[in-house]
C-alpha atoms as a PDB file:
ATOM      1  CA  UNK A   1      45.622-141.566 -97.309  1.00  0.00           C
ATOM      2  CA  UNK A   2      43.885-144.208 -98.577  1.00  0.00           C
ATOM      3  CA  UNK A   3      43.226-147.487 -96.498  1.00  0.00           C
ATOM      4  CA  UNK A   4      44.848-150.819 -98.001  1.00  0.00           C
ATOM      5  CA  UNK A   5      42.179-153.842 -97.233  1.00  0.00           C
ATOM      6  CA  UNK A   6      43.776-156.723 -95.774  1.00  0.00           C
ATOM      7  CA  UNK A   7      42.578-160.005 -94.714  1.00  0.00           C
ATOM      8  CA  UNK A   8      43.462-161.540 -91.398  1.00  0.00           C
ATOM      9  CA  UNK A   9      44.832-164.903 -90.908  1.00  0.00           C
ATOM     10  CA  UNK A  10      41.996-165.467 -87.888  1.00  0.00           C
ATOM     11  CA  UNK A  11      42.507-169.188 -85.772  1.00  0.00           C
ATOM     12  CA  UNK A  12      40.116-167.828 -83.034  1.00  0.00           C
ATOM     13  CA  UNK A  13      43.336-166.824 -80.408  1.00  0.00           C
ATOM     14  CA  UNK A  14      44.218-164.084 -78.677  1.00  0.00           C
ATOM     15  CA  UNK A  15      47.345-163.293 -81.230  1.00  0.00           C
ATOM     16  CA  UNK A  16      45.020-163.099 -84.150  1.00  0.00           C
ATOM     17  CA  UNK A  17      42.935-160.363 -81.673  1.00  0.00           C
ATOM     18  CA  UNK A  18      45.403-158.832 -80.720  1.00  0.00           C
ATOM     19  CA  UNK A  19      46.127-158.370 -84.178  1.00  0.00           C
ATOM     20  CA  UNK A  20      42.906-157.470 -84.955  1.00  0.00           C
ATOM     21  CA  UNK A  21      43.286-154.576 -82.723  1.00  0.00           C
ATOM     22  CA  UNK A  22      46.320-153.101 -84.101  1.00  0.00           C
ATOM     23  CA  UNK A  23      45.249-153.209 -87.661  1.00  0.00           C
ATOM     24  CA  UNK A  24      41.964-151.658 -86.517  1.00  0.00           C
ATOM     25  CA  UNK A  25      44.430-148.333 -85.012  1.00  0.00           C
ATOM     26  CA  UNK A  26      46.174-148.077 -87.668  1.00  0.00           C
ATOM     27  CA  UNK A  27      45.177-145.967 -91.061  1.00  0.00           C
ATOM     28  CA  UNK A  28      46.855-147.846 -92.878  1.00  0.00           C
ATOM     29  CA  UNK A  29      44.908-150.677 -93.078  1.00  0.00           C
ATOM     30  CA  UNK A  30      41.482-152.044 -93.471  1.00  0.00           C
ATOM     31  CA  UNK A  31      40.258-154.956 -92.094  1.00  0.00           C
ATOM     32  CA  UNK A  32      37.673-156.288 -94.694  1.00  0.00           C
ATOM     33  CA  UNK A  33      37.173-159.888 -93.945  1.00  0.00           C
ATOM     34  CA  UNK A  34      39.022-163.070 -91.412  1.00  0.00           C
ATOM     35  CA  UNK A  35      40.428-166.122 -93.433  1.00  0.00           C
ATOM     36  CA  UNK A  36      40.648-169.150 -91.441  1.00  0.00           C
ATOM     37  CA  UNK A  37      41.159-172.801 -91.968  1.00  0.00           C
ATOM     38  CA  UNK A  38      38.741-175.882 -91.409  1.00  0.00           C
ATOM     39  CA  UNK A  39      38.960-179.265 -90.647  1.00  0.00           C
ATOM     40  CA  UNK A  40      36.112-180.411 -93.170  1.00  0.00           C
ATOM     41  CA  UNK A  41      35.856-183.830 -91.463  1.00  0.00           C
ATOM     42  CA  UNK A  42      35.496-182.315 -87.690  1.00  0.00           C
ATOM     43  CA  UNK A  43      33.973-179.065 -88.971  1.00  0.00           C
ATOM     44  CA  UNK A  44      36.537-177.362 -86.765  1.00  0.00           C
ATOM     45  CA  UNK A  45      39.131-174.903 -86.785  1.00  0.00           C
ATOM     46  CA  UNK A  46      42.596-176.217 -87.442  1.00  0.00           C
ATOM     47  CA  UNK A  47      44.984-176.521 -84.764  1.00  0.00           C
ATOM     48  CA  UNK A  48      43.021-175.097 -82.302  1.00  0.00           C
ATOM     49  CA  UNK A  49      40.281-177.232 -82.640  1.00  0.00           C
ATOM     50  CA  UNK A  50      37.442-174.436 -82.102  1.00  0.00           C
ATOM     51  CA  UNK A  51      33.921-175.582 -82.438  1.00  0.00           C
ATOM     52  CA  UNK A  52      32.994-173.801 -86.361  1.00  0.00           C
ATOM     53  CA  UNK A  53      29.919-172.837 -84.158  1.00  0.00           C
ATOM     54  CA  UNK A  54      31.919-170.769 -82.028  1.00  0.00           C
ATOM     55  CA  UNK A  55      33.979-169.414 -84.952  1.00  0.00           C
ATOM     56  CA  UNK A  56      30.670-168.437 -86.514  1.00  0.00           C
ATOM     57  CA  UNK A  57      29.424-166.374 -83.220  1.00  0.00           C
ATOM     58  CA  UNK A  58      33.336-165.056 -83.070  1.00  0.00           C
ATOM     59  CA  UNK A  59      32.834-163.370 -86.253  1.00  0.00           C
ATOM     60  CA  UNK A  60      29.354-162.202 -85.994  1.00  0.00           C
ATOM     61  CA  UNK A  61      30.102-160.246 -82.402  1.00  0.00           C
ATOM     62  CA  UNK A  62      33.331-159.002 -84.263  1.00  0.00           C
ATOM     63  CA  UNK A  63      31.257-157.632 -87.268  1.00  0.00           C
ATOM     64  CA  UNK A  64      33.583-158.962 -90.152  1.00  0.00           C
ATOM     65  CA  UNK A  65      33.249-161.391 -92.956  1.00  0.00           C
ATOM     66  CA  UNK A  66      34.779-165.058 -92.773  1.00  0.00           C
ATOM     67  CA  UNK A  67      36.376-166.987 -95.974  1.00  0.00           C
ATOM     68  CA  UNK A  68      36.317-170.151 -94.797  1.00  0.00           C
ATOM     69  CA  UNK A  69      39.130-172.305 -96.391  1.00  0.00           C
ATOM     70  CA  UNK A  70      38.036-176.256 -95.811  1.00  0.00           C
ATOM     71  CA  UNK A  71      41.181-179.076 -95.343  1.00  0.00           C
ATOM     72  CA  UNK A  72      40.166-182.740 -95.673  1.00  0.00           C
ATOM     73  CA  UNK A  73      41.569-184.953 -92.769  1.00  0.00           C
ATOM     74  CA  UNK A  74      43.968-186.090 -93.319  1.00  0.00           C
ATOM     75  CA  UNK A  75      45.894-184.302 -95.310  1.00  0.00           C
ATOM     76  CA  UNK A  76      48.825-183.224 -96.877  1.00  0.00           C
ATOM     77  CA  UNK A  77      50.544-179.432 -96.727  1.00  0.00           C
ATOM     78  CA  UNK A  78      50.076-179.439-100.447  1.00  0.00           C
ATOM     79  CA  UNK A  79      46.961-179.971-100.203  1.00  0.00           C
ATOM     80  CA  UNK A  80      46.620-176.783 -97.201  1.00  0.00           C
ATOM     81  CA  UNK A  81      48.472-175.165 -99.523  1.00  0.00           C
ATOM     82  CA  UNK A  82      46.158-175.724-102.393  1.00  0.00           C
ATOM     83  CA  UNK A  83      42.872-175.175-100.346  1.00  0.00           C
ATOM     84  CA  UNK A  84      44.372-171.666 -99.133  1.00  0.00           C
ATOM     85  CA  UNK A  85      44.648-171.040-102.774  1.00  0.00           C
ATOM     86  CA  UNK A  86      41.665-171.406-103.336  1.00  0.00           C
ATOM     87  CA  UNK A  87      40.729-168.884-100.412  1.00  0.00           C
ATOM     88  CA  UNK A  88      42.713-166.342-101.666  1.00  0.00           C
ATOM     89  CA  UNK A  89      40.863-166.235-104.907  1.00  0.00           C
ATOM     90  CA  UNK A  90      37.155-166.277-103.118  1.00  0.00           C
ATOM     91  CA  UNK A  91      38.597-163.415-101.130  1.00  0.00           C
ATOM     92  CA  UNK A  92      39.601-161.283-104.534  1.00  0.00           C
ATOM     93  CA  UNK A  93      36.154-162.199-105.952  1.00  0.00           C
ATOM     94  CA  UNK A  94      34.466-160.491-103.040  1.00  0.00           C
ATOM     95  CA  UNK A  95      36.897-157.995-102.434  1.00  0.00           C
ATOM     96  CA  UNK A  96      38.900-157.103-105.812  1.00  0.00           C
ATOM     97  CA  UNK A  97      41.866-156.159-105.775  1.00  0.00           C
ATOM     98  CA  UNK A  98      42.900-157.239-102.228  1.00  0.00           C
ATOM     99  CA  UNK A  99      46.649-158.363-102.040  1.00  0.00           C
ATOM    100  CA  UNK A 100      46.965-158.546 -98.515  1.00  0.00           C
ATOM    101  CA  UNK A 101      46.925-161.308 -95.393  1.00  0.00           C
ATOM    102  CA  UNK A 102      47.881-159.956 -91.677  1.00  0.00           C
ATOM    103  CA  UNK A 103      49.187-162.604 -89.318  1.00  0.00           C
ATOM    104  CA  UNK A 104      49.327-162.535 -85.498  1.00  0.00           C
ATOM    105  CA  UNK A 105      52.887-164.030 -85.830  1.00  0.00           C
ATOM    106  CA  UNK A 106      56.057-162.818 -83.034  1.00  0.00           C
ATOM    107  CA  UNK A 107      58.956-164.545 -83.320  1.00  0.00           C
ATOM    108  CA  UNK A 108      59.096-167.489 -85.198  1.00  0.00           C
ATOM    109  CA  UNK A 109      61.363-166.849 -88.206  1.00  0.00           C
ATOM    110  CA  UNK A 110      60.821-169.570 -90.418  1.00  0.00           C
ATOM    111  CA  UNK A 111      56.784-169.199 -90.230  1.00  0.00           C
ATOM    112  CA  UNK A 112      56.984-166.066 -91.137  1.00  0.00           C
ATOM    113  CA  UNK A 113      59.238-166.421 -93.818  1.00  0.00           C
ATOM    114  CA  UNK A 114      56.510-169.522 -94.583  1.00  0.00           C
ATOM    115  CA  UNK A 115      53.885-167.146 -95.089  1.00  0.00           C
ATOM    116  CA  UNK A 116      55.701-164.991 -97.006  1.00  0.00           C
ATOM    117  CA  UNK A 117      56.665-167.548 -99.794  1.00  0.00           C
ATOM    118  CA  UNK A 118      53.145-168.888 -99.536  1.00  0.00           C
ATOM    119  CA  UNK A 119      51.445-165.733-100.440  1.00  0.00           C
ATOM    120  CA  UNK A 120      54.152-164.679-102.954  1.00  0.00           C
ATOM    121  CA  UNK A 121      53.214-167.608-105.112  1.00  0.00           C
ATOM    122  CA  UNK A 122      49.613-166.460-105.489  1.00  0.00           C
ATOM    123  CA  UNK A 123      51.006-162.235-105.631  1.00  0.00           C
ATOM    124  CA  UNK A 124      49.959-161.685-102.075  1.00  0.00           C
ATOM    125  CA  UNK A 125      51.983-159.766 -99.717  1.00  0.00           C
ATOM    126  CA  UNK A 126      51.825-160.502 -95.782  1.00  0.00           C
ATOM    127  CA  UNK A 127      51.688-158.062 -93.062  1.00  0.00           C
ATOM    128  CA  UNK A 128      53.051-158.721 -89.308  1.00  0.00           C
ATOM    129  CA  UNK A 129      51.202-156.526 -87.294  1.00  0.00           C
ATOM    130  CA  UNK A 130      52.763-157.728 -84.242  1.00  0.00           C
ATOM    131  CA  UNK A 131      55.855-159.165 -84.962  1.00  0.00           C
ATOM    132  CA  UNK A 132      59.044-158.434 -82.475  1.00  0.00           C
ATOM    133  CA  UNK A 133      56.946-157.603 -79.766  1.00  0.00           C
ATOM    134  CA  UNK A 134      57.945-158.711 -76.313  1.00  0.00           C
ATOM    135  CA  UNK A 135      55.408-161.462 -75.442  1.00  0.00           C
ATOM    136  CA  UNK A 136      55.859-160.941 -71.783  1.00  0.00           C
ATOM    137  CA  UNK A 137      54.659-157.186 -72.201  1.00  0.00           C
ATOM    138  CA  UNK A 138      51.838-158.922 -75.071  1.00  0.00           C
ATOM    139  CA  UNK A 139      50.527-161.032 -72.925  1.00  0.00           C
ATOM    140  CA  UNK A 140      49.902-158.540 -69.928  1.00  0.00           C
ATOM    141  CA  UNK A 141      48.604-156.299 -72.335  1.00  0.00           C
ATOM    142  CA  UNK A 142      45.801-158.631 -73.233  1.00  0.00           C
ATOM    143  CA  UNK A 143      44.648-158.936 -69.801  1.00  0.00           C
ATOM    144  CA  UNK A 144      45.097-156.044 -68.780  1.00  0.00           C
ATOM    145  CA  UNK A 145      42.933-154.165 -72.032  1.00  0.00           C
ATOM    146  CA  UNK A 146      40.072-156.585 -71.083  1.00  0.00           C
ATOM    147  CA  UNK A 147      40.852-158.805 -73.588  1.00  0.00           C
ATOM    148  CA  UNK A 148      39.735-162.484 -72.490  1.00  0.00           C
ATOM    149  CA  UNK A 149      40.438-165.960 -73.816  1.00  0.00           C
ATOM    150  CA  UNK A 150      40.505-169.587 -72.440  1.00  0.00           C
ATOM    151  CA  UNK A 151      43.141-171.934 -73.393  1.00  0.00           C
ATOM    152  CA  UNK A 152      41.372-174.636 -75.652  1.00  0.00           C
ATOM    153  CA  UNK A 153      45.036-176.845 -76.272  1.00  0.00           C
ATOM    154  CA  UNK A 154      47.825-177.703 -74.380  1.00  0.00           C
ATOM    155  CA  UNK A 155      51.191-179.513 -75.923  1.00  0.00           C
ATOM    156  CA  UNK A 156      51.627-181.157 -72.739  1.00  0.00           C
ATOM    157  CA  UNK A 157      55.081-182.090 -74.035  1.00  0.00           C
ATOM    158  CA  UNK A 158      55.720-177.830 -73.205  1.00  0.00           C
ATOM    159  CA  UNK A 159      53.230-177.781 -70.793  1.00  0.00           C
ATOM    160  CA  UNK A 160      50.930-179.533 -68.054  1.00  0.00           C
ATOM    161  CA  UNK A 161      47.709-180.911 -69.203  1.00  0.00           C
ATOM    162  CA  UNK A 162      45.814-179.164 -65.988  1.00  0.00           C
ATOM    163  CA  UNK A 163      46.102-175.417 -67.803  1.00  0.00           C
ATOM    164  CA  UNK A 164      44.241-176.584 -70.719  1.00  0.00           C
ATOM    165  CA  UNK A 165      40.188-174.982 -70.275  1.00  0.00           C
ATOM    166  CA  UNK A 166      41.598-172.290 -67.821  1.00  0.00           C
ATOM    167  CA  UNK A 167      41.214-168.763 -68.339  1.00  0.00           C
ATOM    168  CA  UNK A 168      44.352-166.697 -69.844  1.00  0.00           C
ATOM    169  CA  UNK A 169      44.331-164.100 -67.139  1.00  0.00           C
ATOM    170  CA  UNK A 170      47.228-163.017 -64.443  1.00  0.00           C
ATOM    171  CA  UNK A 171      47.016-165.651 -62.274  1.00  0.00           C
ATOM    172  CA  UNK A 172      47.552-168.422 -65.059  1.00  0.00           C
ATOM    173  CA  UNK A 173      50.792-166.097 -66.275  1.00  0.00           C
ATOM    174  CA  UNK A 174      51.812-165.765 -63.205  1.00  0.00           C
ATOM    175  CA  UNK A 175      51.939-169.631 -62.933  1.00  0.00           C
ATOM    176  CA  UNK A 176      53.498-170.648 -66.234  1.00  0.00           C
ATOM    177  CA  UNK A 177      56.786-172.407 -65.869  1.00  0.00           C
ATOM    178  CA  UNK A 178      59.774-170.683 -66.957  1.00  0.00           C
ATOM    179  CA  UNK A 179      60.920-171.324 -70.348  1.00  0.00           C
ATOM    180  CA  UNK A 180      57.003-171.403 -71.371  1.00  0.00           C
ATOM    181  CA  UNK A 181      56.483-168.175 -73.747  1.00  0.00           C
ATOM    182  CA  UNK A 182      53.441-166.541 -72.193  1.00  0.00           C
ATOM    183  CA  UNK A 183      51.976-165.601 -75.538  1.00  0.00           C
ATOM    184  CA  UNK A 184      52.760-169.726 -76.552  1.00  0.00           C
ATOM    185  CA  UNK A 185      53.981-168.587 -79.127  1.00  0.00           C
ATOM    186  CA  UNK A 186      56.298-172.017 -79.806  1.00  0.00           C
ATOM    187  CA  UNK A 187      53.033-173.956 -79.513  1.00  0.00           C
ATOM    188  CA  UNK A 188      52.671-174.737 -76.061  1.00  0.00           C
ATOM    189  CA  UNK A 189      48.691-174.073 -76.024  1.00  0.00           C
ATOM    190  CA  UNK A 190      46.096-172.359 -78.340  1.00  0.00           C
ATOM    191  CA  UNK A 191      43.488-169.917 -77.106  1.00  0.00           C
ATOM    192  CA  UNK A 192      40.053-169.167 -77.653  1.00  0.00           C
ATOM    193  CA  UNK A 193      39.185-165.659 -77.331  1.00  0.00           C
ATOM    194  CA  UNK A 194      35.653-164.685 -76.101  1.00  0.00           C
ATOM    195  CA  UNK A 195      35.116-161.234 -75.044  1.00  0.00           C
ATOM    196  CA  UNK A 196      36.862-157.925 -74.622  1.00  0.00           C
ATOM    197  CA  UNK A 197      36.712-154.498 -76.272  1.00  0.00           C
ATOM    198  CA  UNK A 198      36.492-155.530 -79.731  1.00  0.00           C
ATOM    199  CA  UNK A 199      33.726-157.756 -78.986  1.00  0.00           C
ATOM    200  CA  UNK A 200      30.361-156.365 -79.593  1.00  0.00           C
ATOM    201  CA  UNK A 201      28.978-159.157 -77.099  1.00  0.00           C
ATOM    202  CA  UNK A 202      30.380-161.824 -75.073  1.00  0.00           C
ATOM    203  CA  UNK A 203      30.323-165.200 -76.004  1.00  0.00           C
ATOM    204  CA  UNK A 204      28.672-167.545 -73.816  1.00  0.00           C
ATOM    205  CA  UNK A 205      30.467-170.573 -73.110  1.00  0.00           C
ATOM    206  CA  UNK A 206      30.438-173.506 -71.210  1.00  0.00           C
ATOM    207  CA  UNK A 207      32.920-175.609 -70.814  1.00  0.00           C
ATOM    208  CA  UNK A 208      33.010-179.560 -72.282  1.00  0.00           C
ATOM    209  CA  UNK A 209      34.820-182.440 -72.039  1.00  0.00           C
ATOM    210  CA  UNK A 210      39.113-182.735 -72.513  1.00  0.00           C
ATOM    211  CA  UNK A 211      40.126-185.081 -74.191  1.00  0.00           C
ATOM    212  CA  UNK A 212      44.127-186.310 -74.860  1.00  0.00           C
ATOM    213  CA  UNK A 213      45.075-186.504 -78.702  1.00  0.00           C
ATOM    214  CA  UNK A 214      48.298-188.429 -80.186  1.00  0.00           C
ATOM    215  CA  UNK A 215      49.417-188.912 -76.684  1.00  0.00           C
ATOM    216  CA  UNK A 216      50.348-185.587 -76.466  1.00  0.00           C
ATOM    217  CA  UNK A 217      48.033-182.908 -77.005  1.00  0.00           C
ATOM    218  CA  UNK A 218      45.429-181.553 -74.155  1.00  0.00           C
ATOM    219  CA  UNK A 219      42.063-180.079 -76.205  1.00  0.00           C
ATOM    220  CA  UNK A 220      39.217-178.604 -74.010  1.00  0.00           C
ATOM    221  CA  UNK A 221      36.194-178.242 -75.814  1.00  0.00           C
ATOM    222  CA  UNK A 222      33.727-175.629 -75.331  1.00  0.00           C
ATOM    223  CA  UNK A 223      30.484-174.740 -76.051  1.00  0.00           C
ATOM    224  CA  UNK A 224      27.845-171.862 -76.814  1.00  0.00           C
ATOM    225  CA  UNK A 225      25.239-172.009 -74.216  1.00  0.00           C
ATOM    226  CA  UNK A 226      22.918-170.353 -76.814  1.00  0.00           C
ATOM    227  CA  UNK A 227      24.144-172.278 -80.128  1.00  0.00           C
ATOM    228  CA  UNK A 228      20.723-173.661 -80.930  1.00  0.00           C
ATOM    229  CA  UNK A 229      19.056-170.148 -80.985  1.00  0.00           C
ATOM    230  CA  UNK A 230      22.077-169.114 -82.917  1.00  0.00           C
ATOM    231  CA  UNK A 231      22.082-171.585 -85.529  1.00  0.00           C
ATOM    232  CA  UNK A 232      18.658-170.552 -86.246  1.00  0.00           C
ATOM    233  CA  UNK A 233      19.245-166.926 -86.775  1.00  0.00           C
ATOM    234  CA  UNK A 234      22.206-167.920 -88.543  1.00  0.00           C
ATOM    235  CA  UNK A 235      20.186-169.895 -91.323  1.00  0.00           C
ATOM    236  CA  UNK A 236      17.923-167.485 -92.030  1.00  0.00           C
END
């Protein structure tokens, strides 16, 4: 059987890796290149708010590709949806005849179906490697596979502002309130993965500063200890 290539939908999380890691079991699929989304102005990941730095050294210890789809700020879902357009045809030129985007999605109906409509306007298909998983069972999973992430954004509307920079690991699920999805999967924080078996080196981070956006959301920045050596090998 031959292998369908597939982009993934990549925000720097542990969803998105632990979609990684299913594609990468399965025959199915091949995993030729991440696609994620910019903020142009603060030349960071959107939504999470990941450092592009960090996205850059993310991608290099995972050994795949990025298509890096730019959104001005601010900015209008049209305008998303244009930019992600535009993606989708920089990933055919490098990969023709790819027609397919993988999503670490798990519940959320209407995202998915989203997605779905999204791609189908441009002849893409998406894939749901995850999706109707039991996030309780996820999230252990992740931990206990050696999987490890720090939460980089908190909706402290969902959740207090003192788990945002902590480490996603068993003593932080055993903590979350109940009627917090452990996988936050209805937005209560974003993660930032950083090592585990997929990884063909840790990333080394150090934490920065939080800071409290739109009176409601917690972001934790953090930092590669060795981003100036990195930039350099990264320009050459």
């Amino acid at each position: 059987m031959t292998a369908t290539p597939t982009l993934l939908a990549w925000s720097g999380g542990k969803d998105c890796l632990l979609a990684l890691q299913r594609l990468l079991a399965d025959p199915q699929w091949q995993v030729v290149g991440l696609l994620t989304t910019i903020n142009r102005h603060y030349s960071r990941v959107a939504m999470h708010g990941i450092q592009r730095d960090i996205l850059l050294a993310q991608t290099e210890a995972l050994g795949l590709p990025l298509v890096e789809v730019l959104l001005d700020w601010p900015g209008s879902n049209e305008a998303y949806e244009e930019a992600h357009a535009k993606g989708l045809v920089e990933a055919r030129m490098r990969w023709p005849g790819i027609r397919h985007c993988a999503f670490g999605d798990l519940f959320l109906q209407d995202v998915r179906d989203y997605r779905v409509r999204q791609l189908g306007r441009d002849n893409w298909r998406a894939v749901f490697p995850l999706w109707g998983e039991d996030t309780a069972t996820l999230s252990r999973r992740f931990v206990s596979e050696g999987h490890r992430a720090m939460l980089c954004c908190v909706d402290t509307q969902q959740l207090d502002a003192e788990y945002c920079g902590r480490e996603f690991n068993s003593a932080l699920l055993d903590q979350l309130p109940s009627g917090v999805d452990p996988c936050g999967e209805r937005g209560e924080f974003h993660t930032l993965a950083f090592d585990g078996p997929l990884f063909r080196q840790p990333l080394k981070l150090r934490r920065g500063e939080s800071v409290l956006r739109d009176d409601r959301f917690q972001f934790t920045d953090f930092l590669l200890d060795d981003a100036p050596a990195r930039r350099a090998r990264l320009d050459d």
